[in-house]
Protein backbone atom coordinates (compact mmCIF):
# COMPACT_ATOMS: atom_id res chain seq x y z
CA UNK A 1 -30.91 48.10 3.74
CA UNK A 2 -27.87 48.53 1.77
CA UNK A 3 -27.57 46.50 -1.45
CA UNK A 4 -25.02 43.36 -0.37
CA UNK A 5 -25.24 41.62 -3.73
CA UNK A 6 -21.83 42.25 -5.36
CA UNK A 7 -19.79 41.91 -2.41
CA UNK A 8 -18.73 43.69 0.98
CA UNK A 9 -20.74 46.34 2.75
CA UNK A 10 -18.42 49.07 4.32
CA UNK A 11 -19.36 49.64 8.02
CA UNK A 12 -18.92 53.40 7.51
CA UNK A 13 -21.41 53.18 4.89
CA UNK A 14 -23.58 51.34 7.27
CA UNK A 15 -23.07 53.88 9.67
CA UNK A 16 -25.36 56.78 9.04
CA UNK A 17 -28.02 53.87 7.79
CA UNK A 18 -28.64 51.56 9.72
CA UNK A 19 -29.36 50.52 13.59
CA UNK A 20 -27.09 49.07 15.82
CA UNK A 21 -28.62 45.48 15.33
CA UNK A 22 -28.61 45.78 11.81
CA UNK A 23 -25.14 46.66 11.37
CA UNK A 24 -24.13 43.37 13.52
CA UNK A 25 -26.46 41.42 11.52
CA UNK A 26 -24.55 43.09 7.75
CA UNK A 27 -21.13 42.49 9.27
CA UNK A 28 -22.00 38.52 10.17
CA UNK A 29 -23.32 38.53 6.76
CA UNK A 30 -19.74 39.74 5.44
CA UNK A 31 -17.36 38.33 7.54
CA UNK A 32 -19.09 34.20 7.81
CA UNK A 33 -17.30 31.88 6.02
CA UNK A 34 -20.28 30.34 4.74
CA UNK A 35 -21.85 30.67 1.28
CA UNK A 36 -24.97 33.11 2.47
CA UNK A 37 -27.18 33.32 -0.29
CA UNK A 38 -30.65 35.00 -0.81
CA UNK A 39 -33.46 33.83 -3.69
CA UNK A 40 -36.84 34.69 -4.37
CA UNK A 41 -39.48 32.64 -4.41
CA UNK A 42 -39.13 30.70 -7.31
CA UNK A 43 -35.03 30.07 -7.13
CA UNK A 44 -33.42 32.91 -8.67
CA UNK A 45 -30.18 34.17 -7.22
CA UNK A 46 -30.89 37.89 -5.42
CA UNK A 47 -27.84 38.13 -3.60
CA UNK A 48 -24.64 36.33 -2.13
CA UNK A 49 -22.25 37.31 0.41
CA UNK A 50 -18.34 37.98 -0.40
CA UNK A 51 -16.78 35.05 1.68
CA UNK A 52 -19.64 32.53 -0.46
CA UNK A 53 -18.52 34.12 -3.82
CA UNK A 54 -15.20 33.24 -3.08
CA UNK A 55 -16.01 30.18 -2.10
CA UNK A 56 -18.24 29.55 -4.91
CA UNK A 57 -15.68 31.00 -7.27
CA UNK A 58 -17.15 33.73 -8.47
CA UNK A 59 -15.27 36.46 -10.03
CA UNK A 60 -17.93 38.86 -10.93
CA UNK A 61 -21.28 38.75 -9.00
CA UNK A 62 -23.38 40.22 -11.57
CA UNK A 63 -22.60 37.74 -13.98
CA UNK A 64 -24.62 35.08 -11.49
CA UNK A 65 -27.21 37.30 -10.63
CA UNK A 66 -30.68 36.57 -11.10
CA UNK A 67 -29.78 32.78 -12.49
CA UNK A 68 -31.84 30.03 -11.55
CA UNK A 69 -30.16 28.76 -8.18
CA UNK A 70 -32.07 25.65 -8.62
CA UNK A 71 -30.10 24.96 -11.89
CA UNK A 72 -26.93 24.26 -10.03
CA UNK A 73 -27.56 21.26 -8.68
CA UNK A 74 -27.71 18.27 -10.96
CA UNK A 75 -27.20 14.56 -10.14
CA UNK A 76 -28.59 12.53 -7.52
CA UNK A 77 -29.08 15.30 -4.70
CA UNK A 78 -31.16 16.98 -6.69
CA UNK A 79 -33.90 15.74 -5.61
CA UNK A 80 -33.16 16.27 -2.17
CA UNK A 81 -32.47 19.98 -3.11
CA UNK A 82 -36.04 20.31 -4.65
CA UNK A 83 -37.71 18.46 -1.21
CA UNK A 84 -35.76 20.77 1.03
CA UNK A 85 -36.56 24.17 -1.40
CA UNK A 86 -40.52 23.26 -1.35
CA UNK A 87 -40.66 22.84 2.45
CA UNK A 88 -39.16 26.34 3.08
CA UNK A 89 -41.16 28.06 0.07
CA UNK A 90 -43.98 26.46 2.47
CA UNK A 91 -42.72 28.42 5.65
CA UNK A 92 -40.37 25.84 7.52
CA UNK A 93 -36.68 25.57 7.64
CA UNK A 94 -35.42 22.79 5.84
CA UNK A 95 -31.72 20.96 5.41
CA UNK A 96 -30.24 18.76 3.11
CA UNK A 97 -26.60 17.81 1.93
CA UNK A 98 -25.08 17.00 -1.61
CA UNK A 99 -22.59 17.87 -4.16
CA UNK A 100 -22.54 21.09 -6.19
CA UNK A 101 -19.38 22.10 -8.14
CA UNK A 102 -18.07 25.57 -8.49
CA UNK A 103 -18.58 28.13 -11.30
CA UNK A 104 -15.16 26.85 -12.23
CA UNK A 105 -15.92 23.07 -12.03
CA UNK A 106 -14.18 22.17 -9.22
CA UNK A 107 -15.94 19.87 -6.67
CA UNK A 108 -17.89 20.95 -3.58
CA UNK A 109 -19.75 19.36 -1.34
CA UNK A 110 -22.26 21.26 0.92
CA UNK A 111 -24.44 21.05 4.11
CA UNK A 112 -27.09 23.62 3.33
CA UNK A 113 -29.77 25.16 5.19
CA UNK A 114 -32.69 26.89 4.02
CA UNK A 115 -35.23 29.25 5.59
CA UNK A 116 -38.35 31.63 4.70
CA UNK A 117 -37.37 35.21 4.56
CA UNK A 118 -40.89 37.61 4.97
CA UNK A 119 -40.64 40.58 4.47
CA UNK A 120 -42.51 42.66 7.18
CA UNK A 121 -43.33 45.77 5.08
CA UNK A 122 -45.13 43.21 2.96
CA UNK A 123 -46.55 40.61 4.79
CA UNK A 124 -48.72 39.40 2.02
CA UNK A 125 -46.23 39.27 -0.29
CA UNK A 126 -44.19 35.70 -1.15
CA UNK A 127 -41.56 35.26 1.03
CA UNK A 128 -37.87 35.01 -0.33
CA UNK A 129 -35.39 32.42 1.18
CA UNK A 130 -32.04 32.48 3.06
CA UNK A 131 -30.16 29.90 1.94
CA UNK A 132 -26.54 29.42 3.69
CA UNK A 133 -24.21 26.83 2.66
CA UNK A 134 -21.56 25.28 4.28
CA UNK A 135 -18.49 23.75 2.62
CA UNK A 136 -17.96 20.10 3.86
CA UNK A 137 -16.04 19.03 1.17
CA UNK A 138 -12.66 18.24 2.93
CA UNK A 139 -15.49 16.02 5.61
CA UNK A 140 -16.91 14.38 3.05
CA UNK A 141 -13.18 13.66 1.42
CA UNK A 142 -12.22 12.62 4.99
CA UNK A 143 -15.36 10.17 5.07
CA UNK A 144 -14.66 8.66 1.85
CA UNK A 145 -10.90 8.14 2.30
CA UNK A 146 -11.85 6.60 5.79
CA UNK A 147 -14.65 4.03 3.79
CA UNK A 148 -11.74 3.17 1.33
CA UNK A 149 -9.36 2.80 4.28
CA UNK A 150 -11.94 0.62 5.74
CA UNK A 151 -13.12 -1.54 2.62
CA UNK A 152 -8.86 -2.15 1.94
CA UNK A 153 -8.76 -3.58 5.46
CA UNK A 154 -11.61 -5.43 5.11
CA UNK A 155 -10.25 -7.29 2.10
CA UNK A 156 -7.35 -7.58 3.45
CA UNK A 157 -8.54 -9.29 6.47
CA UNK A 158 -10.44 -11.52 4.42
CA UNK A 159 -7.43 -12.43 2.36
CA UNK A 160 -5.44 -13.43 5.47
CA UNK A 161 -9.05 -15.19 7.28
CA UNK A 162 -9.25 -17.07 3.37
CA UNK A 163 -5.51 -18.00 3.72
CA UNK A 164 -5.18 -19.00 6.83
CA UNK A 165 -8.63 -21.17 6.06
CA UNK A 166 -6.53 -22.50 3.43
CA UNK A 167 -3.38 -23.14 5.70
CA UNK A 168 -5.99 -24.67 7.63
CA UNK A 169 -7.12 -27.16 5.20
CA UNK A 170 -3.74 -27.95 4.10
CA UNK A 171 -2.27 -28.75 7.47
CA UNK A 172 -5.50 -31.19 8.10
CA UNK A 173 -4.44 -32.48 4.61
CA UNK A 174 -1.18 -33.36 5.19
CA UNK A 175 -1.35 -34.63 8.45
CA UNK A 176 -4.01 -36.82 6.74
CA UNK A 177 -1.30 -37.80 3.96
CA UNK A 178 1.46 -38.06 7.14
CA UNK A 179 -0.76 -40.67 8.73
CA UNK A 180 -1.41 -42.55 5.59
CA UNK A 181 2.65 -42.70 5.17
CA UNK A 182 2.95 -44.04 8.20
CA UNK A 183 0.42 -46.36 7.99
CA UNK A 184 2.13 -47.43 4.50
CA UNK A 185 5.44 -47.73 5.85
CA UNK A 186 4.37 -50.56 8.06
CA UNK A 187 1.79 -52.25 5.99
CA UNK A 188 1.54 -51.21 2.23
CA UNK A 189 5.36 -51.22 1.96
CA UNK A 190 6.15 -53.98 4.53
CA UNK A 191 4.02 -56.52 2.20
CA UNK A 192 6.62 -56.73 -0.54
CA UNK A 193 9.37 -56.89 1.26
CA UNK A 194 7.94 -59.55 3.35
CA UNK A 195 6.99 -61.29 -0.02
CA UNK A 196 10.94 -60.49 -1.06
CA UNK A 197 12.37 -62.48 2.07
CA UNK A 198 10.09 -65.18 2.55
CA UNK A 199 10.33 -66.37 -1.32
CA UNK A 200 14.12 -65.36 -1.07
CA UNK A 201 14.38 -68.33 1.87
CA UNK A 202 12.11 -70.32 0.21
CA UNK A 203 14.34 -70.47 -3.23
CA UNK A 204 17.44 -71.32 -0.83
CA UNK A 205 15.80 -74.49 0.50
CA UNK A 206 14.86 -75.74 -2.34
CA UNK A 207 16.76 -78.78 -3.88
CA UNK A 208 18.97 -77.40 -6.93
CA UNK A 209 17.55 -79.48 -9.27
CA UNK A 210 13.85 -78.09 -8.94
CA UNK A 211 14.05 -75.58 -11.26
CA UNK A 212 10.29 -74.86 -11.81
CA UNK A 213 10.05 -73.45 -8.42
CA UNK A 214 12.94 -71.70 -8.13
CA UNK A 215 11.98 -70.37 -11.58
CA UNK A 216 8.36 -68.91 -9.86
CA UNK A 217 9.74 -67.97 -6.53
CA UNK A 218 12.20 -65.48 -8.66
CA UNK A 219 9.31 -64.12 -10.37
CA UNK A 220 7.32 -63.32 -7.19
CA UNK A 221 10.61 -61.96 -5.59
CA UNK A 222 10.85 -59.62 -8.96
CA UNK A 223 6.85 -58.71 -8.91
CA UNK A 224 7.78 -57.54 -5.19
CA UNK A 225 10.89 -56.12 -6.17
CA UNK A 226 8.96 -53.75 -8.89
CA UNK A 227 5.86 -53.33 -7.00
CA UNK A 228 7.83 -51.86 -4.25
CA UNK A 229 10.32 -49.83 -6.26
CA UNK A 230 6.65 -48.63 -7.92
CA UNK A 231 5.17 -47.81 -4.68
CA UNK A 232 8.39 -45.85 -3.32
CA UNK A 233 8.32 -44.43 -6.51
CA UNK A 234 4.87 -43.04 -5.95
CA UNK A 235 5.83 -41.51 -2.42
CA UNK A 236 8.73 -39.55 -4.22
CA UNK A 237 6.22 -38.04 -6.50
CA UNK A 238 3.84 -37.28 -4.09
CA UNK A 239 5.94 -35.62 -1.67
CA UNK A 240 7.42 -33.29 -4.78
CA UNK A 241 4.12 -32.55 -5.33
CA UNK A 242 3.83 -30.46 -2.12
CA UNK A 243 7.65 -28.92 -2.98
CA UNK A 244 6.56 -28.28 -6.68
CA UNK A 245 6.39 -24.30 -7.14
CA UNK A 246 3.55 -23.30 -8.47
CA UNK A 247 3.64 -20.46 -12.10
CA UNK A 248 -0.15 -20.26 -13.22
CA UNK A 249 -0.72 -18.80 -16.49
CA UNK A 250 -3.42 -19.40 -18.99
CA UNK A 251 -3.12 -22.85 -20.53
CA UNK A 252 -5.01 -24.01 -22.77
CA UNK A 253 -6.54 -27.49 -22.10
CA UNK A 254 -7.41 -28.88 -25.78
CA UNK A 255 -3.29 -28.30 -26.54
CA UNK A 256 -2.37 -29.90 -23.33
CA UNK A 257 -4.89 -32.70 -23.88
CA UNK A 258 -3.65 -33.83 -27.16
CA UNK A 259 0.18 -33.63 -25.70
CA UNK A 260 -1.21 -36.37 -22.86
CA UNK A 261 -3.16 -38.37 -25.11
CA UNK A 262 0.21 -38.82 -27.57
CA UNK A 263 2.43 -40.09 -24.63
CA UNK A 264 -0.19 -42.44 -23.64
CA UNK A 265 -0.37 -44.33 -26.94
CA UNK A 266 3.33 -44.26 -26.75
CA UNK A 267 3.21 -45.99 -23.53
CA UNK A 268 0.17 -48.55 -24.43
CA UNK A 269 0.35 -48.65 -28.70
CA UNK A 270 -2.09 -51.79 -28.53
CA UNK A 271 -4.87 -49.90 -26.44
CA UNK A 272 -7.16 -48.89 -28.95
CA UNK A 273 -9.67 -46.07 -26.99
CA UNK A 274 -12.39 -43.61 -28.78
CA UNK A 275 -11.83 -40.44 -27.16
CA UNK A 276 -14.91 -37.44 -26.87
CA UNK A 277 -13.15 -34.11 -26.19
CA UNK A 278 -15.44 -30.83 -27.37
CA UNK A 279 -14.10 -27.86 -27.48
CA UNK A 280 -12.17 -27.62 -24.32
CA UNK A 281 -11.84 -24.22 -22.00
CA UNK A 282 -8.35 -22.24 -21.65
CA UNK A 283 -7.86 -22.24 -17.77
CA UNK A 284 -5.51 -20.91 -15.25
CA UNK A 285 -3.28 -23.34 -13.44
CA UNK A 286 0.08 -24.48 -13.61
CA UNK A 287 0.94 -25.99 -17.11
CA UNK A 288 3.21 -28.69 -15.77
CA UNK A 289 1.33 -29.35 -12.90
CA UNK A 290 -1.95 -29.38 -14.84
CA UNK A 291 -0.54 -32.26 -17.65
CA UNK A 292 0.92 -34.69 -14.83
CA UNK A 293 -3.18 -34.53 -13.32
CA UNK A 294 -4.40 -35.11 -17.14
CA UNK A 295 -2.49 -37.59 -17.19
CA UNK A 296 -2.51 -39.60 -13.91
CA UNK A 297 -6.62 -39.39 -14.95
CA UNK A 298 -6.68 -40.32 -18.31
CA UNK A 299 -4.27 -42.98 -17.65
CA UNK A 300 -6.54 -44.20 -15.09
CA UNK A 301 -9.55 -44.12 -17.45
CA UNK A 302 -7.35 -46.60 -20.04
CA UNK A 303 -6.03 -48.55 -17.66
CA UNK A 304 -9.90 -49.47 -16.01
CA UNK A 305 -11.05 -50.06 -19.86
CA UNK A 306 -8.74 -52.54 -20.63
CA UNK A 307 -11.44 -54.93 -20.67
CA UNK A 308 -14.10 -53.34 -21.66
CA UNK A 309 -15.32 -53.93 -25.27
CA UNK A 310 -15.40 -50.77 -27.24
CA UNK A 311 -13.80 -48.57 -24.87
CA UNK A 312 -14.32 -44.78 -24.46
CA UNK A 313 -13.42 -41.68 -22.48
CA UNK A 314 -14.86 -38.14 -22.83
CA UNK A 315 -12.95 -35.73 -21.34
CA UNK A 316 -15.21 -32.42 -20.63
CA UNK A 317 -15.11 -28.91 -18.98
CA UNK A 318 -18.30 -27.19 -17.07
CA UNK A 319 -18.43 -23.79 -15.65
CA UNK A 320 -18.95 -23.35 -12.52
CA UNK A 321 -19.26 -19.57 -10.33
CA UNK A 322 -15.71 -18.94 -10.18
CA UNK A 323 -13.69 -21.81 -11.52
CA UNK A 324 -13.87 -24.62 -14.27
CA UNK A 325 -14.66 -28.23 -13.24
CA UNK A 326 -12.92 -31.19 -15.66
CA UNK A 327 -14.98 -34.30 -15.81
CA UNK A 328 -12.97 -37.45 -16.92
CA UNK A 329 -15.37 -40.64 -17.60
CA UNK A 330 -14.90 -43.54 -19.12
CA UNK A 331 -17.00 -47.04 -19.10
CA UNK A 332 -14.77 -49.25 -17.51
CA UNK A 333 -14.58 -51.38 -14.51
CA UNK A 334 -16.32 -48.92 -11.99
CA UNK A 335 -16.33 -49.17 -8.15
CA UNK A 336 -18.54 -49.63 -5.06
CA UNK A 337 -19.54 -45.95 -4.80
CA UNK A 338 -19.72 -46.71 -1.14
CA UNK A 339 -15.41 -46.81 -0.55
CA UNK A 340 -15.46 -43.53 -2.98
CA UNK A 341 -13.97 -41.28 -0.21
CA UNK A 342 -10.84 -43.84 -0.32
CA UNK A 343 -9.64 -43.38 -3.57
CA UNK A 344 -7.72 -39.95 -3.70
CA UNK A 345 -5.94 -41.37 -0.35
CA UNK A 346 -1.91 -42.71 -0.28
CA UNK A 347 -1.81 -46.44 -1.09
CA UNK A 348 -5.89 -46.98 -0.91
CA UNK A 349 -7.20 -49.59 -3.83
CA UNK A 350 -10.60 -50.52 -4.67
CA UNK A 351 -9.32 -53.50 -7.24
CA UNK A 352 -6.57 -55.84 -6.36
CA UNK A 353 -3.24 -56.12 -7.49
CA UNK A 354 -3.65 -58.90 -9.80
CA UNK A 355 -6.78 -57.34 -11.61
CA UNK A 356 -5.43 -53.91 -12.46
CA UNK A 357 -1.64 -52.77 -11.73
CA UNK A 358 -0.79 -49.79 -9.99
CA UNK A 359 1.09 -48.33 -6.67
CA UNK A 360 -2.30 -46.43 -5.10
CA UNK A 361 -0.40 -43.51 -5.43
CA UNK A 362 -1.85 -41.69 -8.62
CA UNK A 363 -4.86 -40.19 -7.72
CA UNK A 364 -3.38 -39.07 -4.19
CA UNK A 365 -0.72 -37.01 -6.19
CA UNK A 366 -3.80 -35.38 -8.07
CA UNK A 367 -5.40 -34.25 -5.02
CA UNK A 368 -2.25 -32.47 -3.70
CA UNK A 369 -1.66 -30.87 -7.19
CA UNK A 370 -5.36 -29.65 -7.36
CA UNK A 371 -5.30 -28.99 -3.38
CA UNK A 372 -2.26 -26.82 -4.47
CA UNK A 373 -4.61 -24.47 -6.88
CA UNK A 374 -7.18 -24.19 -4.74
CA UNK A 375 -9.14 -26.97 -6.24
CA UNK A 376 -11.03 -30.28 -5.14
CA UNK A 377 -11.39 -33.70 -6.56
CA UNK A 378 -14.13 -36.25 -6.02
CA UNK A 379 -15.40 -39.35 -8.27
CA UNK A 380 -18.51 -41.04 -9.29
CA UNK A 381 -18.90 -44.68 -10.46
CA UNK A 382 -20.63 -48.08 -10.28
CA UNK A 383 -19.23 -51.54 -10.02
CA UNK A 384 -19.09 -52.64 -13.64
CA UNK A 385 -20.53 -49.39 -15.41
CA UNK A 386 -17.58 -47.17 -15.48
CA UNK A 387 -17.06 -43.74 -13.59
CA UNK A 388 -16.16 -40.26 -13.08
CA UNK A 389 -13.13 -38.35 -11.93
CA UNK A 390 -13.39 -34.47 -11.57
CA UNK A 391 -11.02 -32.27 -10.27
CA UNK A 392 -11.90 -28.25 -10.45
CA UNK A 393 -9.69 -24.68 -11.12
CA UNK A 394 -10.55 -21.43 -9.56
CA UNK A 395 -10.19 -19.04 -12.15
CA UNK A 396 -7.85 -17.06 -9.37
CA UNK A 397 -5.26 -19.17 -7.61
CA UNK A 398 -4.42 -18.71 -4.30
CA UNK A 399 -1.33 -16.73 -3.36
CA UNK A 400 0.94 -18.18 -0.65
């Protein structure tokens, strides 16, 4: 047989030389657009047809010839490349598929097929192999761009599934906080204005010379007056809560900390509290947002310590997968840990009015702020042995 290595056979060279069968079998050889390679029995490069040099990118045959075919392939499909070579040095076609670049680097990927190639004038003799390539690279491209395709939907769908949980969540929420309106509107804020008319006829009947009562029916009409006008207040703040647009950004909690504890002691000079603050986490979250929940916390934490003798409250951060968690304790008054679920609710008290001042509203406008990050709030306390408020931050928060 004619030597093939360096490129295309002529068929008018092939004519005086070789059969009919033959000649079909040389001109396959020439014309297939695979990479149709022959090695001997240990891997060296024998011969290669014309369409497989160019594919292979191989300007001058001789250059290749003889180099260790085996050498080419590097990486992780090497070792199927070495599986696939052993089982036809043993006599049975094998197949595998993996990447090989070109002599000039560029990258291929191939479905290749090997086979045992005896040689029938020596049948004793070790057999060399046919090896025949097959360029899948623009498949394999295909395959890839598809999986990409494929993973972008998929987060994308879970975006929109996580959002919609979210929209979910919020709608339950504030139909929650709609039915706690309500409910205020004709009890929590009916009660001082009931208190308002009742003392208001009660100062009218009374003779003009009884001063003293007249005197403490004003102040109860004035307590009901400012209760209410607190309480009204609170709603206000709440709903802007649920308006308030949202600009995270890194913010870093010690500064913000120090900015809520200086407007408290303007507010309550004669409170004397030891705060505990390590080192405190930069978070993401909405800088504004973030000090009017500080605050609304710590505030609470002062105002339930009043009475307590040496009062503290440590303020502390814990890391949690994903987000930051805020612990605010102090060792105040406490509460039944059984009415817990109450207290981040419109208008719900676990202490009456004459203990400890307040609309109910405080801790309702936290949970909308943090709802609005992505965040939850609970609490943790016994009666008489102070408590916990925690509220956490997703290091991500959630886009509308």
């Amino acid at each position: 047989m004619p030597d093939v290595s360096g490129g295309r056979v002529p068929a008018a060279a092939m004519a005086g030389t070789l059969t009919w069968d033959s000649a079909y079998l040389m001109e396959v050889h020439n014309l297939s657009p695979d990479c149709i390679k022959i090695v001997d029995h240990d891997g060296h490069l024998l011969s290669m047809n014309p369409n497989g040099q160019a594919a292979m990118q191989i300007d001058d045959f001789s250059t290749c010839q003889g180099s260790d075919w085996l050498g080419f392939w590097q990486g992780e499909d090497r070792a199927a490349m070495l599986g696939a070579f052993a089982q036809a040095r043993q006599g049975r076609p094998a197949h595998f598929s993996g990447y090989c670049p070109t002599m000039k680097g560029e990258p291929r990927w191939w479905d290749v097929t090997l086979a045992p190639l005896p040689d029938p004038a020596r049948p004793d003799a070790m057999p060399t192999l046919l090896i025949v390539s097959r360029d899948v690279t623009e498949r394999v491209l295909a395959q890839r761009r598809l999986e990409e395709l494929n993973a972008t939907l998929d987060a994308e769908v879970q975006r929109q599934t996580e959002h919609l949980r979210r929209e979910r969540q919020l709608l339950l929420q504030t139909n929650e906080e709609l039915e706690n309106i309500t409910y205020a509107m004709s009890h929590d804020l009916l009660t001082p204005v009931r208190h308002l008319l009742s003392f208001a006829r009660l100062a009218r009947r009374l003779p003009a010379d009884d001063t003293v009562k007249r005197e403490r029916y004003l102040q109860i009409i004035e307590d009901s007056a400012s209760n209410l006008g607190r309480m009204i207040e609170g709603v206000l703040h709440f709903s802007r809560a649920g308006r308030l647009e949202l600009r995270p950004r890194p913010v870093d909690l010690n500064t913000l900390l120090r900015e809520v504890q200086r407007d408290l002691h303007a507010e309550q000079p004669d409170h004397v509290v030891t705060w505990h603050a390590p080192d405190l986490p930069t978070v993401q979250a909405d800088a504004r947002a973030l000090r009017s929940i500080l605050k609304v916390m710590c505030a609470n934490a002062l105002k339930f310590t009043r009475t307590t003798p040496d009062p503290t409250v440590q303020i502390s951060a814990h890391r949690t997968p994903g987000s930051w968690r805020i612990d605010v304790t102090d060792n105040g008054a406490g509460f039944d840990p059984e009415y817990s679920h109450k207290l981040f609710q419109l208008f719900q008290r676990l202490h009456h009015q004459n203990e400890y001042e307040g609309a109910g509203t405080g801790l309702a406008f936290v949970r909308r702020l943090v709802s609005r990050h992505g965040g939850t709030v609970c609490a943790r306390g016994q009666k008489g042995a102070g408590a916990t408020f925690s509220f956490t931050l997703p290091d991500t928060l959630p886009t509308d």
